[in-house]
C-alpha atoms as a PDB file:
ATOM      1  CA  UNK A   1      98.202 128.010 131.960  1.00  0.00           C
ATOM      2  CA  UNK A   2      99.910 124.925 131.792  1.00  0.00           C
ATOM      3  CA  UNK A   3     103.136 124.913 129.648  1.00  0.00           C
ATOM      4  CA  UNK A   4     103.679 121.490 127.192  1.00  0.00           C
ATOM      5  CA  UNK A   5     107.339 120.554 127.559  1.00  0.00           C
ATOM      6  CA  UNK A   6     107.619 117.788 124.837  1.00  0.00           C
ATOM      7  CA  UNK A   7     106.373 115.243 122.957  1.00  0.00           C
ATOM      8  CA  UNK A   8     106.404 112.454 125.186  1.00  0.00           C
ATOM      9  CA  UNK A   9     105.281 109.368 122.440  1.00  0.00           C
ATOM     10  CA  UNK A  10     103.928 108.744 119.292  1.00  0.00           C
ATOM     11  CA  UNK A  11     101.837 105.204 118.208  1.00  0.00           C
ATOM     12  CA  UNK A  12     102.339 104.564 114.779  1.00  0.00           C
ATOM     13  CA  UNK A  13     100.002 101.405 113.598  1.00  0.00           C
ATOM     14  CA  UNK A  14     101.530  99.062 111.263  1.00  0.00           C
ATOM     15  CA  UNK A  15     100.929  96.615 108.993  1.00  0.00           C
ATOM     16  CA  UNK A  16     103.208  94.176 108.896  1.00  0.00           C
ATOM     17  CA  UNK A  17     105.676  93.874 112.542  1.00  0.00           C
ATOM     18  CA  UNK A  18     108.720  92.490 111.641  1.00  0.00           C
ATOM     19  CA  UNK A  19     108.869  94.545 108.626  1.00  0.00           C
ATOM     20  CA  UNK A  20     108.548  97.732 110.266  1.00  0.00           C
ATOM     21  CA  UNK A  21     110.538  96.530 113.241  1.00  0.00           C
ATOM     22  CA  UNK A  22     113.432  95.963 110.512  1.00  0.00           C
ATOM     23  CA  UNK A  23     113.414  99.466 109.605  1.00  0.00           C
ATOM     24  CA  UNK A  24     112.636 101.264 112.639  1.00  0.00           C
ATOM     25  CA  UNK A  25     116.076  99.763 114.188  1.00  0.00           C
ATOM     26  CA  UNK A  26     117.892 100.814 111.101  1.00  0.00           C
ATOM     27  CA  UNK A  27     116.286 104.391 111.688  1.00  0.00           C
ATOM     28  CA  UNK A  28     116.189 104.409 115.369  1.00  0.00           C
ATOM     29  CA  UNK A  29     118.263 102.496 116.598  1.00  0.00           C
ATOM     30  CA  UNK A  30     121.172 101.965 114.171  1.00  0.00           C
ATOM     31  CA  UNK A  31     121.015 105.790 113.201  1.00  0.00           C
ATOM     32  CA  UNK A  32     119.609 107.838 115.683  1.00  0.00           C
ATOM     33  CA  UNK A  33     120.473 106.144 118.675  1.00  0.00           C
ATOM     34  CA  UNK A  34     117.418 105.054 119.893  1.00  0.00           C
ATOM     35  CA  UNK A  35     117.495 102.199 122.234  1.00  0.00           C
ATOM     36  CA  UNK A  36     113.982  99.674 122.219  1.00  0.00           C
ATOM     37  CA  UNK A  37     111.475  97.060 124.470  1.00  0.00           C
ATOM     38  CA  UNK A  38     108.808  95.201 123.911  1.00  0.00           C
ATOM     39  CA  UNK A  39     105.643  95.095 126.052  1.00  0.00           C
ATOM     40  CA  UNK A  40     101.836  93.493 125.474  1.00  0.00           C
ATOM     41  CA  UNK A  41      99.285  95.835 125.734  1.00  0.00           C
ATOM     42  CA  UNK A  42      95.852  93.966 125.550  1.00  0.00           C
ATOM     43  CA  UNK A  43      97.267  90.506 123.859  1.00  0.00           C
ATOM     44  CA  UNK A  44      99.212  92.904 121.302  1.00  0.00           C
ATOM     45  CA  UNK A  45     102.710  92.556 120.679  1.00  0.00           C
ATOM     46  CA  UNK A  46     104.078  96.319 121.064  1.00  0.00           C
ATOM     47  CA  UNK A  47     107.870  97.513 120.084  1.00  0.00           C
ATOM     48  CA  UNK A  48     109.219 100.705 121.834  1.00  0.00           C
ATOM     49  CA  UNK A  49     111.799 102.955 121.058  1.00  0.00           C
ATOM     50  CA  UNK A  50     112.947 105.757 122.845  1.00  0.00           C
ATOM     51  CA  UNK A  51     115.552 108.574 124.240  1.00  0.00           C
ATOM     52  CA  UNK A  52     115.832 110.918 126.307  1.00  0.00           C
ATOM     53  CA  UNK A  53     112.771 112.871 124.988  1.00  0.00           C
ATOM     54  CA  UNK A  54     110.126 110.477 123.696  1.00  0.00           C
ATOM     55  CA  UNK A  55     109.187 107.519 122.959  1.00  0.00           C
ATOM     56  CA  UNK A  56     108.503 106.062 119.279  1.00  0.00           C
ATOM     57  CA  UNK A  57     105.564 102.984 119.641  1.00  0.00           C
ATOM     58  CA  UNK A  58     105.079 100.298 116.856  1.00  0.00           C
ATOM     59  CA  UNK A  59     101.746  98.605 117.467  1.00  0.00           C
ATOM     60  CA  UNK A  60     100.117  96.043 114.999  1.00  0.00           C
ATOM     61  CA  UNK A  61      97.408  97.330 112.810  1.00  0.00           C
ATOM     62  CA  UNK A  62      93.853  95.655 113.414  1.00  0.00           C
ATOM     63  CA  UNK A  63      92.570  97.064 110.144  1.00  0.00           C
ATOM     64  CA  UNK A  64      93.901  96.896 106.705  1.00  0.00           C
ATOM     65  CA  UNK A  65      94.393 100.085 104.150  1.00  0.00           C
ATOM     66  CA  UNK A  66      97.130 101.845 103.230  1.00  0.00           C
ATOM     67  CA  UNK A  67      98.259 105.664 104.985  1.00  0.00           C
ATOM     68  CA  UNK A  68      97.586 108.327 102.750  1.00  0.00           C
ATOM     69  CA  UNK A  69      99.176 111.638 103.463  1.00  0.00           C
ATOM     70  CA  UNK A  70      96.842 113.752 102.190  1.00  0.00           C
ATOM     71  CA  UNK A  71      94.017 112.298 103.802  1.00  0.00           C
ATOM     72  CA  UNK A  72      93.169 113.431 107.256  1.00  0.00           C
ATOM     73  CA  UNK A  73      95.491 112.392 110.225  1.00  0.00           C
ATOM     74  CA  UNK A  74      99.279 112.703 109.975  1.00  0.00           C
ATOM     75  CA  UNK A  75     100.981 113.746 107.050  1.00  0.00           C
ATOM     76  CA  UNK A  76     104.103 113.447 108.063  1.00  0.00           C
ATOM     77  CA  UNK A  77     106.623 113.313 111.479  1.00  0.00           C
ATOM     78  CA  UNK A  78     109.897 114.706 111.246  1.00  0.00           C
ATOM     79  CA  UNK A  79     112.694 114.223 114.054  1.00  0.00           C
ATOM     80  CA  UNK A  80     115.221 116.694 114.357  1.00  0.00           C
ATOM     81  CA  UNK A  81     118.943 116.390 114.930  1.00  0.00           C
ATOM     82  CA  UNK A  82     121.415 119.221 116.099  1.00  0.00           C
ATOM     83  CA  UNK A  83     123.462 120.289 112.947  1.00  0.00           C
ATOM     84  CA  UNK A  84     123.064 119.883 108.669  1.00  0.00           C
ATOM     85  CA  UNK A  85     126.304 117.671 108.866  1.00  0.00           C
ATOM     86  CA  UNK A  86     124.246 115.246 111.024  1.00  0.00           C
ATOM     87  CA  UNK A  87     121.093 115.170 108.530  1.00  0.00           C
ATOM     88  CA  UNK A  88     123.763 114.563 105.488  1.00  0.00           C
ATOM     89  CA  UNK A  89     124.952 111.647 107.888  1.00  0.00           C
ATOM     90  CA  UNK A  90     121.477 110.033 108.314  1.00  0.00           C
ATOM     91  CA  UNK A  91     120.562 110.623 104.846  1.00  0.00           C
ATOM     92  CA  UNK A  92     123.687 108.763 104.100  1.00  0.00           C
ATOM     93  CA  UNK A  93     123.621 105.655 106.351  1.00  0.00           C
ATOM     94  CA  UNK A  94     120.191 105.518 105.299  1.00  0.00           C
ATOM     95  CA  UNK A  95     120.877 105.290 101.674  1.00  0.00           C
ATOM     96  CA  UNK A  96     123.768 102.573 102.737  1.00  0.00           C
ATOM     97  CA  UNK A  97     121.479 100.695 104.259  1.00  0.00           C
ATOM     98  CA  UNK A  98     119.040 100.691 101.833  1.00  0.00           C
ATOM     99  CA  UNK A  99     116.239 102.942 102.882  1.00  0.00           C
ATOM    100  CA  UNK A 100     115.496 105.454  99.825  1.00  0.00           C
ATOM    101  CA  UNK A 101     115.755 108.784 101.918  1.00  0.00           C
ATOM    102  CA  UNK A 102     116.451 111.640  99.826  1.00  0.00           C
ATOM    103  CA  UNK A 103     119.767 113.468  99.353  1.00  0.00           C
ATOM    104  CA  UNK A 104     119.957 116.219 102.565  1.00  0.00           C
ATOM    105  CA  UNK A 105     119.717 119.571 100.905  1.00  0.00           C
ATOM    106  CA  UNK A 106     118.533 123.018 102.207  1.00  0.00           C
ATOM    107  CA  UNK A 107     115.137 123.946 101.811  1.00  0.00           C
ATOM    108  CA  UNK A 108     115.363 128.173 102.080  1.00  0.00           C
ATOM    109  CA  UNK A 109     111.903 128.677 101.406  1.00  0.00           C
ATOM    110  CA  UNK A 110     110.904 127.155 104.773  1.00  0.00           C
ATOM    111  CA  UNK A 111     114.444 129.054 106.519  1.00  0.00           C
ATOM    112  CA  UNK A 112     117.466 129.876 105.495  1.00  0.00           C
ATOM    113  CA  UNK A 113     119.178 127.285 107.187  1.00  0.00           C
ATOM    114  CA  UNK A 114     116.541 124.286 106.885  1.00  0.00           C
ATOM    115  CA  UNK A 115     117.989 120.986 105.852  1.00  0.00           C
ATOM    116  CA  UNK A 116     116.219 117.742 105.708  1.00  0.00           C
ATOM    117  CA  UNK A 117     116.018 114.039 104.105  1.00  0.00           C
ATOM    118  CA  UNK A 118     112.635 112.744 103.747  1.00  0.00           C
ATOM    119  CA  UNK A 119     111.742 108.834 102.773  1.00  0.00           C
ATOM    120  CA  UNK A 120     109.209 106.464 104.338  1.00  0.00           C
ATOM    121  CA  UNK A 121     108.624 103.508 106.292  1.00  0.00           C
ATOM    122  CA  UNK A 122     107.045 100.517 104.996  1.00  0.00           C
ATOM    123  CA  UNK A 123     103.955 101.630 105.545  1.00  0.00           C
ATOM    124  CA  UNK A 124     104.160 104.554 103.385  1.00  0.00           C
ATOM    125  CA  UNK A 125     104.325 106.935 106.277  1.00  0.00           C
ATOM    126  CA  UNK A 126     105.960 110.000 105.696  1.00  0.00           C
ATOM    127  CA  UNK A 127     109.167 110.780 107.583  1.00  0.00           C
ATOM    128  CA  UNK A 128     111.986 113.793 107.421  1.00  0.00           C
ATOM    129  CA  UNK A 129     115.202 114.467 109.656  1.00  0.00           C
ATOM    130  CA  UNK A 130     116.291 117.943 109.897  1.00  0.00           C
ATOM    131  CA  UNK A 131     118.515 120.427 111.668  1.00  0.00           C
ATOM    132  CA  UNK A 132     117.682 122.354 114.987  1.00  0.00           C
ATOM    133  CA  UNK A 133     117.279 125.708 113.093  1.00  0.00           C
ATOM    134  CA  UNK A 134     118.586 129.074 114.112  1.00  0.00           C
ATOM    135  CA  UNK A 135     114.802 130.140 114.376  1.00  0.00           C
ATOM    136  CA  UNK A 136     114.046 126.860 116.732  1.00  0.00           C
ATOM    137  CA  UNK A 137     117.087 127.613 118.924  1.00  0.00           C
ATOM    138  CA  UNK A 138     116.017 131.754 119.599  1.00  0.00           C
ATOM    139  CA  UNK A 139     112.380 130.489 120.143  1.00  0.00           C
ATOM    140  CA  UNK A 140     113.595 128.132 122.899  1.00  0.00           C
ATOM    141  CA  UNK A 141     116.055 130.372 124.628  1.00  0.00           C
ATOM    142  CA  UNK A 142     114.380 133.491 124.449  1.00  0.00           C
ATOM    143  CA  UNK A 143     110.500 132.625 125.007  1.00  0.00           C
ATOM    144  CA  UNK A 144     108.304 135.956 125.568  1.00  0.00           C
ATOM    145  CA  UNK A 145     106.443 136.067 128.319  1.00  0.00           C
ATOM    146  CA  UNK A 146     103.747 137.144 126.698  1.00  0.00           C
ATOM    147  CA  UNK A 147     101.105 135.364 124.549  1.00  0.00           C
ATOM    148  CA  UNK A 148     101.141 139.101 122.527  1.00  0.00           C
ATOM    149  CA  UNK A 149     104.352 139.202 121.322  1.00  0.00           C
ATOM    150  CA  UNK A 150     105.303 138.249 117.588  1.00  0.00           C
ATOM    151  CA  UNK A 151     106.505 134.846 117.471  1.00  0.00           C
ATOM    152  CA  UNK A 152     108.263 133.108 114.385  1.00  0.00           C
ATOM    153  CA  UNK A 153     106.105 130.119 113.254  1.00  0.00           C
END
């Protein structure tokens, strides 16, 4: 069996370019470090952003509508930093900056220790930071070797 090791990108269609370029550097770049390039892909104008782990794709949309949630497809993408003093940080250079992200707050009903902010990008897609949790950091480091054994979700 082949193991998957990471997300290694995610296309996001949008509607308008330089809109969502304008908050994607706030997010990505001016928050999370992110660093970005531009390629063509089939006469398209594509923006890329990317770290050490993935890569984040902007790509124009060549249909119109609006993303709904709860409509099949992606509901929403969340990105995960290493500690809930770093999601109170985004959530507050966010807010500086203008993006309405939601106050960082714990969420114990997903894990004791789960903190996020959640907001959207101009396309109404839906987007949350939170913390690597206790739960995500014994499921890395101590992996069964067996597809039998209990495993926290």
């Amino acid at each position: 069996m082949v193991e998957v090791t990471g997300i290694d990108h995610l296309y996001i269609s949008v509607s308008d370019l330089p809109l969502s370029e304008a908050f994607y550097d706030q997010l990505l770049i001016n928050t999370l470090g992110f660093r970005k390039s531009r390629f063509s892909l089939a006469g398209a104008a594509h923006i890329q952003y990317f770290n050490r782990h993935f890569g984040f794709v902007l790509r124009p949309a060549t249909s119109a509508g609006s993303h709904d949630p709860y409509a099949p497809g992606l509901q929403h993408f969340c990105l995960r930093v290493e500690s809930i003093a770093d999601v109170h940080a985004v959530a507050e250079q966010l807010r500086s900056a203008g993006i309405a992200a939601s106050p960082a707050q714990l969420y114990p009903q997903y894990a004791p220790d789960y903190c996020a902010t959640h907001f959207c990008d101009p396309d109404g897609i839906r987007l949350e930071v939170s913390n690597y949790r206790q739960e995500r950091r014994e499921r890395h480091d101590h992996w069964p070797p067996s597809q039998t054994e209990n495993i926290p979700t």
